[in-house]
N, C-alpha and C. Protein backbone atom coordinates (compact mmCIF):
# COMPACT_ATOMS: atom_id res chain seq x y z
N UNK A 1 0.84 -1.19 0.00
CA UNK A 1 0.00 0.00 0.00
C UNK A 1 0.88 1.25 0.00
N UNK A 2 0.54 2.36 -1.05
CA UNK A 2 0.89 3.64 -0.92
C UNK A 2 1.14 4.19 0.47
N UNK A 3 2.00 4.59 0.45
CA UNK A 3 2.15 5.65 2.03
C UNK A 3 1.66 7.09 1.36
N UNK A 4 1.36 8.05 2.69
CA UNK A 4 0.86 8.93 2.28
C UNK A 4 2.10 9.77 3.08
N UNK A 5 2.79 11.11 1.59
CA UNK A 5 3.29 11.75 2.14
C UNK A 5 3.47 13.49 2.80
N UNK A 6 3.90 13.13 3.78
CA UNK A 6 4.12 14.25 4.43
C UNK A 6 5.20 15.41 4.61
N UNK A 7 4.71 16.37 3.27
CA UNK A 7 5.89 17.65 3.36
C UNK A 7 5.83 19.05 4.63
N UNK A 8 7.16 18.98 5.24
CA UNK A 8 7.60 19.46 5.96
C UNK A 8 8.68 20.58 6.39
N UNK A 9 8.53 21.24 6.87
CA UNK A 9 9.71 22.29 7.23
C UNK A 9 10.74 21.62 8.00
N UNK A 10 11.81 20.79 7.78
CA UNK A 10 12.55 20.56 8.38
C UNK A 10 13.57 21.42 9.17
N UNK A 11 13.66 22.59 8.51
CA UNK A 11 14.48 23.82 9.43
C UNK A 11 13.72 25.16 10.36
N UNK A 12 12.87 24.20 10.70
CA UNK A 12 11.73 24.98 11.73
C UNK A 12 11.74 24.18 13.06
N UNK A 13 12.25 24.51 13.65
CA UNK A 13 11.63 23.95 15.16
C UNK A 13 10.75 23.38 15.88
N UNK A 14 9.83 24.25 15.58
CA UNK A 14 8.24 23.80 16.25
C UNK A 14 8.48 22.73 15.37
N UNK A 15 8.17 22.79 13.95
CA UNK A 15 7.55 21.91 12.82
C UNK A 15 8.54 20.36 12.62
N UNK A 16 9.87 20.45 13.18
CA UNK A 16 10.68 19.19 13.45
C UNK A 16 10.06 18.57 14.25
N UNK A 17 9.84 19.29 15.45
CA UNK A 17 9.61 18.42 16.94
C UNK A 17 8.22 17.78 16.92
N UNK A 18 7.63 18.41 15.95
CA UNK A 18 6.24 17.86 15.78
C UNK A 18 6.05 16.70 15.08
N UNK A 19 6.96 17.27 13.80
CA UNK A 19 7.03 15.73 13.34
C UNK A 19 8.10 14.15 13.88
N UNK A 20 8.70 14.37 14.53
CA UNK A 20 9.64 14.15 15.40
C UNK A 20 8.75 13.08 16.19
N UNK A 21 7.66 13.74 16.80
CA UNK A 21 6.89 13.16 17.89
C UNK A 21 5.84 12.13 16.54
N UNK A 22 5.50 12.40 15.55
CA UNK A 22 4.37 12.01 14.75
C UNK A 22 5.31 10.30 14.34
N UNK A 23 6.83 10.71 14.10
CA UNK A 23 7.63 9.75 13.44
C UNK A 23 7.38 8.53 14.38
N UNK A 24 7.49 9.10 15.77
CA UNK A 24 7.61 7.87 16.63
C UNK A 24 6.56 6.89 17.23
N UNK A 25 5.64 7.82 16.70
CA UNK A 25 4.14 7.19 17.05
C UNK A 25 3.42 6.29 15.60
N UNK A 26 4.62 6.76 14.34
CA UNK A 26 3.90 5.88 13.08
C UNK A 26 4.16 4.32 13.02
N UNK A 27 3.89 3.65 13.74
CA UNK A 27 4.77 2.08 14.05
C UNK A 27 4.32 1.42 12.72
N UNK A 28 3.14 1.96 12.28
CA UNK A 28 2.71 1.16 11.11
C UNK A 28 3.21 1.65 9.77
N UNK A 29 4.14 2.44 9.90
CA UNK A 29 4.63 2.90 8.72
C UNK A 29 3.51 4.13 7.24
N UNK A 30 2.51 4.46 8.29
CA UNK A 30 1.61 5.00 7.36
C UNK A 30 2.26 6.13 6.52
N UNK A 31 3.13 6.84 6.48
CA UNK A 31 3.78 7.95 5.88
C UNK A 31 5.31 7.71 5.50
N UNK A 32 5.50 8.85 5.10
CA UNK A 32 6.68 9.10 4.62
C UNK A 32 7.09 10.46 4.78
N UNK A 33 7.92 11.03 5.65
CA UNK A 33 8.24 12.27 6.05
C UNK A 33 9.03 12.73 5.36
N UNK A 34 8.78 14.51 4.88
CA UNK A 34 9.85 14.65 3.74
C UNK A 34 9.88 16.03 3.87
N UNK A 35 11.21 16.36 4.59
CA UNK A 35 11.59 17.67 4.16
C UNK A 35 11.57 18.54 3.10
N UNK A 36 11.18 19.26 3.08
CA UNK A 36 11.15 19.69 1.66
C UNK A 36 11.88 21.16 1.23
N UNK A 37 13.03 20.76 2.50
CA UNK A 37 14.47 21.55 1.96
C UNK A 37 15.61 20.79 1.42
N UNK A 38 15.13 19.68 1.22
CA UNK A 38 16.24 18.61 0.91
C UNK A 38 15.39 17.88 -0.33
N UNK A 39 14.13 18.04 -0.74
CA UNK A 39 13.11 17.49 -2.08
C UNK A 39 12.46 18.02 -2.75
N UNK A 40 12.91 19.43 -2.82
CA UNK A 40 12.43 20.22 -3.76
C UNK A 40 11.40 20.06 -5.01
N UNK A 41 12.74 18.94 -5.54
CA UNK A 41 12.19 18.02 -6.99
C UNK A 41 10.62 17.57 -6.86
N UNK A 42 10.52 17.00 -5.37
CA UNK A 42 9.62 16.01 -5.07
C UNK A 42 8.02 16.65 -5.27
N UNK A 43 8.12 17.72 -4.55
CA UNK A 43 7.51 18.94 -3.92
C UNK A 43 6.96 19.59 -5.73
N UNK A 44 7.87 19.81 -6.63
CA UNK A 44 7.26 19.81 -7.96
C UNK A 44 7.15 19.36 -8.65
N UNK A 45 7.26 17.86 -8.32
CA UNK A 45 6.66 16.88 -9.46
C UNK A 45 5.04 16.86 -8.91
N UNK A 46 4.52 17.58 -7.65
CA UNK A 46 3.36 17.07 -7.57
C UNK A 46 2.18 18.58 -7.49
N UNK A 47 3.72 19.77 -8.22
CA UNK A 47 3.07 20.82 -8.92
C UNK A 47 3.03 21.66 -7.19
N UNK A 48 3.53 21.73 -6.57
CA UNK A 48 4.09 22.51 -5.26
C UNK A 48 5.05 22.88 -4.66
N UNK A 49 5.02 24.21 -5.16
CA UNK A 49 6.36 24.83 -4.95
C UNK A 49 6.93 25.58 -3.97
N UNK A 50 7.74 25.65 -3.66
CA UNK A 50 8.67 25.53 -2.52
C UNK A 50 8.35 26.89 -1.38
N UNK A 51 8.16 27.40 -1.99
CA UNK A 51 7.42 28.85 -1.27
C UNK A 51 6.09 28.38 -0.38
N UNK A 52 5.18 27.63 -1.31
CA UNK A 52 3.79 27.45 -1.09
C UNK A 52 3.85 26.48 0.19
N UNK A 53 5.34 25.45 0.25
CA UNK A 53 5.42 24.64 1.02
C UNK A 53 5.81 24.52 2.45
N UNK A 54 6.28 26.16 2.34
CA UNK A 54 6.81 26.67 3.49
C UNK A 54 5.10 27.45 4.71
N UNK A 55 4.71 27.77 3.57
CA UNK A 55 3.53 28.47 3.95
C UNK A 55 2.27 27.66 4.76
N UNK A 56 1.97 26.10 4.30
CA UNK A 56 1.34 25.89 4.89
C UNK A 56 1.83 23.88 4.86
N UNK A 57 1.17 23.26 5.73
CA UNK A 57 1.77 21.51 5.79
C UNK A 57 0.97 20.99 4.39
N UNK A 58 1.73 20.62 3.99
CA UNK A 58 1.01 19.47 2.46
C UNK A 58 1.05 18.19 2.93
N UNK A 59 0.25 17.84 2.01
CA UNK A 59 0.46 16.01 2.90
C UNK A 59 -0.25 15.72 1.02
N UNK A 60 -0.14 14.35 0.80
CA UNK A 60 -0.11 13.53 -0.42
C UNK A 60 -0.94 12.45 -0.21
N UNK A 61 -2.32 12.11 0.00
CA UNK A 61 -3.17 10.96 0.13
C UNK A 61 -2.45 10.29 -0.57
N UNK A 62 -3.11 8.66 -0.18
CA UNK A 62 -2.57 7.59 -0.98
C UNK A 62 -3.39 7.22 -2.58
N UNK A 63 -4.67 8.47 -2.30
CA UNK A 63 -5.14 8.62 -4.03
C UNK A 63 -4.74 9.65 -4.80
N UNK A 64 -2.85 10.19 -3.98
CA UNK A 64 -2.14 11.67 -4.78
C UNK A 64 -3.00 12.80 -4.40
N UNK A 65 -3.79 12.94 -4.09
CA UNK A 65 -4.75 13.67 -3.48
C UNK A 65 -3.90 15.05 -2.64
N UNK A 66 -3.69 16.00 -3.37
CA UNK A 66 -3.30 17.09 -2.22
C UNK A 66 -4.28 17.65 -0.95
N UNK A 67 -3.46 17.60 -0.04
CA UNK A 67 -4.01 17.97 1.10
C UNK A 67 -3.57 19.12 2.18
N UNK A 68 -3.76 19.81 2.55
CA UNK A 68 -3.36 21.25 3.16
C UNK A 68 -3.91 21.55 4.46
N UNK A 69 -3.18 22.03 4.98
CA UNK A 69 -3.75 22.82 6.57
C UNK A 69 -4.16 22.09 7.04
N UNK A 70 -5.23 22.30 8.10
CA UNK A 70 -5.77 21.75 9.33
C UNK A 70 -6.60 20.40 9.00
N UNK A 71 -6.73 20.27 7.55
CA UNK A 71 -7.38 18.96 6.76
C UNK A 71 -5.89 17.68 6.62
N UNK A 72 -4.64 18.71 6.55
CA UNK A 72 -3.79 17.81 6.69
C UNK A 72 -3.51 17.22 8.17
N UNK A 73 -3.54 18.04 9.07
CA UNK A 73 -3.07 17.23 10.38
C UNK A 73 -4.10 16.39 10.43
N UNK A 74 -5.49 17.14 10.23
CA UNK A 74 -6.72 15.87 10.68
C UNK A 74 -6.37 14.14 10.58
N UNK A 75 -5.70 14.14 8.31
CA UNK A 75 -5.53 13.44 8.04
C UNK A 75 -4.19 12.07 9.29
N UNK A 76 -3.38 13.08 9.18
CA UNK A 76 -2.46 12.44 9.90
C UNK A 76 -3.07 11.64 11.15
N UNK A 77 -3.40 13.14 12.18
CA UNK A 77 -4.40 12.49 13.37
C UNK A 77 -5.14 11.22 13.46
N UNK A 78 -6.25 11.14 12.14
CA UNK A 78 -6.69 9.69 11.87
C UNK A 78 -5.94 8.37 12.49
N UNK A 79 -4.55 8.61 11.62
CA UNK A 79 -4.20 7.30 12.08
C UNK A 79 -3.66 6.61 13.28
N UNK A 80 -3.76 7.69 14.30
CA UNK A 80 -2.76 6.87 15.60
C UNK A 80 -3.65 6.98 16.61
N UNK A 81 -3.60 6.24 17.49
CA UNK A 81 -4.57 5.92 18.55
C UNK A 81 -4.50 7.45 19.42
N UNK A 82 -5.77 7.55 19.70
CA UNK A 82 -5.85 8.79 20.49
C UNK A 82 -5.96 9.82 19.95
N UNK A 83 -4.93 10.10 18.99
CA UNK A 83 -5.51 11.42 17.94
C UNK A 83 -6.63 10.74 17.31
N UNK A 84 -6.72 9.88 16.93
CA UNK A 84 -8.05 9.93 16.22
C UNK A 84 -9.42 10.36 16.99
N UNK A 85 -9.59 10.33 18.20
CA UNK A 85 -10.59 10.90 18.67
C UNK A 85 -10.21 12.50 18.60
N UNK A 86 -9.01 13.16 19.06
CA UNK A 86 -8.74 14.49 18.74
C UNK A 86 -9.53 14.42 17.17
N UNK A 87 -8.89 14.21 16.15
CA UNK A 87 -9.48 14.61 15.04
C UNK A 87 -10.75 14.71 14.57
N UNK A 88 -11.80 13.76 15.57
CA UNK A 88 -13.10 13.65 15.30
C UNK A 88 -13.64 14.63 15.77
N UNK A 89 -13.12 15.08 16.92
CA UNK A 89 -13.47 16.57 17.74
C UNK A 89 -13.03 17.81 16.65
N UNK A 90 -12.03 17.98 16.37
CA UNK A 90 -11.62 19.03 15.40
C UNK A 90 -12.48 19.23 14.30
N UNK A 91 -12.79 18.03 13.54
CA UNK A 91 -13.51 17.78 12.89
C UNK A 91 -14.68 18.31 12.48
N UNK A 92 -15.49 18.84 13.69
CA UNK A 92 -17.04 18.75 13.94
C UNK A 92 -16.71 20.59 13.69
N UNK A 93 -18.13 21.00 12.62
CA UNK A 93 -17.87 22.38 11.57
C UNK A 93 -17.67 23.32 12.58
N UNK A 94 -17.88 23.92 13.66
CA UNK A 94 -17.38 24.92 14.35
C UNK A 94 -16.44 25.10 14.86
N UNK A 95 -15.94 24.11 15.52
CA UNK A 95 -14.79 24.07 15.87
C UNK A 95 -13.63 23.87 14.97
N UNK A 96 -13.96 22.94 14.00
CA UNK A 96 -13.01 22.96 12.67
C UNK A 96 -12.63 24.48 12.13
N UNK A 97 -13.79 25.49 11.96
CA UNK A 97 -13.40 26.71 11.15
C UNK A 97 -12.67 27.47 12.30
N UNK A 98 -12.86 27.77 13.11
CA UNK A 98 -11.96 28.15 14.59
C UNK A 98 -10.86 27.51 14.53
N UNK A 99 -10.16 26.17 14.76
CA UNK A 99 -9.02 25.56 14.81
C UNK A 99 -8.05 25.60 13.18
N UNK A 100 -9.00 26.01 12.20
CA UNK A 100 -8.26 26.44 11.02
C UNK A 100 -8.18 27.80 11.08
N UNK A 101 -8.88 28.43 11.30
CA UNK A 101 -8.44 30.19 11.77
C UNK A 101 -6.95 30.42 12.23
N UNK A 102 -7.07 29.75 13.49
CA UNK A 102 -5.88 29.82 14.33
C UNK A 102 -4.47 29.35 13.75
N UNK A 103 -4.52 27.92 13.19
CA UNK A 103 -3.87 27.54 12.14
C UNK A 103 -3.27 28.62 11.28
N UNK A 104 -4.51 28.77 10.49
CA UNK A 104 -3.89 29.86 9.18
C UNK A 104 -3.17 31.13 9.79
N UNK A 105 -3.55 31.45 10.86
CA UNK A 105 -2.78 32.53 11.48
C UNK A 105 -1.35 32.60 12.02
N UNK A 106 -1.65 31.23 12.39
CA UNK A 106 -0.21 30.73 12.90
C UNK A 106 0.94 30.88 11.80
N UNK A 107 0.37 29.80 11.03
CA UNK A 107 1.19 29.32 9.75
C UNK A 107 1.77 30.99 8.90
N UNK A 108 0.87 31.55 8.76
CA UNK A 108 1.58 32.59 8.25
C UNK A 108 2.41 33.91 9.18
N UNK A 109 1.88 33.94 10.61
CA UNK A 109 3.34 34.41 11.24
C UNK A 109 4.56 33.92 11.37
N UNK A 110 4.47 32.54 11.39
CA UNK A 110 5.35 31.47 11.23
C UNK A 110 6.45 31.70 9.39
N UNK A 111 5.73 31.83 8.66
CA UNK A 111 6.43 31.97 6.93
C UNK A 111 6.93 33.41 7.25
N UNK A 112 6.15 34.51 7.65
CA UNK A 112 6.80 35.68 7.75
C UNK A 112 8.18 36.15 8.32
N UNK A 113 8.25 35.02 9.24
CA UNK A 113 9.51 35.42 10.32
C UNK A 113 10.74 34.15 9.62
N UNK A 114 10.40 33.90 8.68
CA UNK A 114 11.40 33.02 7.77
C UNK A 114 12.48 33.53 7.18
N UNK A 115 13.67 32.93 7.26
CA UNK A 115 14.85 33.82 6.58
C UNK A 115 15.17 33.04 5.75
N UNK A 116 14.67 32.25 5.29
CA UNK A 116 15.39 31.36 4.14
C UNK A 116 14.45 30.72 3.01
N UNK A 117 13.12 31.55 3.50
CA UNK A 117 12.25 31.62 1.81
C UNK A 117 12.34 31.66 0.80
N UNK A 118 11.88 31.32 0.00
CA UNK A 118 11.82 31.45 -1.68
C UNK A 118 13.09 31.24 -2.17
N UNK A 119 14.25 31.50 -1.79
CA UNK A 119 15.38 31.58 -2.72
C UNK A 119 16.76 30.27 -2.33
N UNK A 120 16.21 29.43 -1.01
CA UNK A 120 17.03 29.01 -0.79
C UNK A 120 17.14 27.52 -1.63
């Protein structure tokens, strides 16, 4: 079976440790973690470019399926015991548009305070 992958800021802090913690909890191998300061290539063979990737989490269903923001962690969440009830909660429409608010807000104070955007 396809793994589904997961592009990442590897030279971000928060966004290592997060995935860091996600790596160790995937026992079943559901993903594939991928920096995407080191796969550029990867990142535009699937037409997402490197700027865009910094800006918000992409993730790659196992039907190629692009996936973004707070629909991407959901995805992730799904699979490991315990987040999946987190995600069912997130999930539910009010709280979802609130927890993507915050998200999108995040994510882009987060790209703003970046020194190694677009050109690296």
């Amino acid at each position: 079976m396809r793994k589904i992958y997961v592009f990442f800021d590897g030279k971000c802090g928060v966004c290592s440790k997060e995935i860091n913690y996600y790596k160790k909890k995937d026992k079943n191998s559901y993903f594939e973690w991928i920096d995407v300061n080191s796969e550029k290539r990867r990142l535009e063979s699937y037409g997402i470019s490197y700027d865009e990737s910094l800006k918000i989490l992409h993730v790659i269903d196992r039907e190629e399926k692009i996936i973004t923001g707070i629909e991407a962690f959901l995805l992730i969440w799904s699979k490991f015991k315990y987040w999946r009830t987190l995600a069912r909660i997130v999930n539910f429409k009010p709280l979802k548009h609130l927890v993507n608010k915050i998200y999108q807000i995040w994510a882009k104070k987060r790209y703003e305070k970046l020194k190694y955007k677009c050109n690296s």
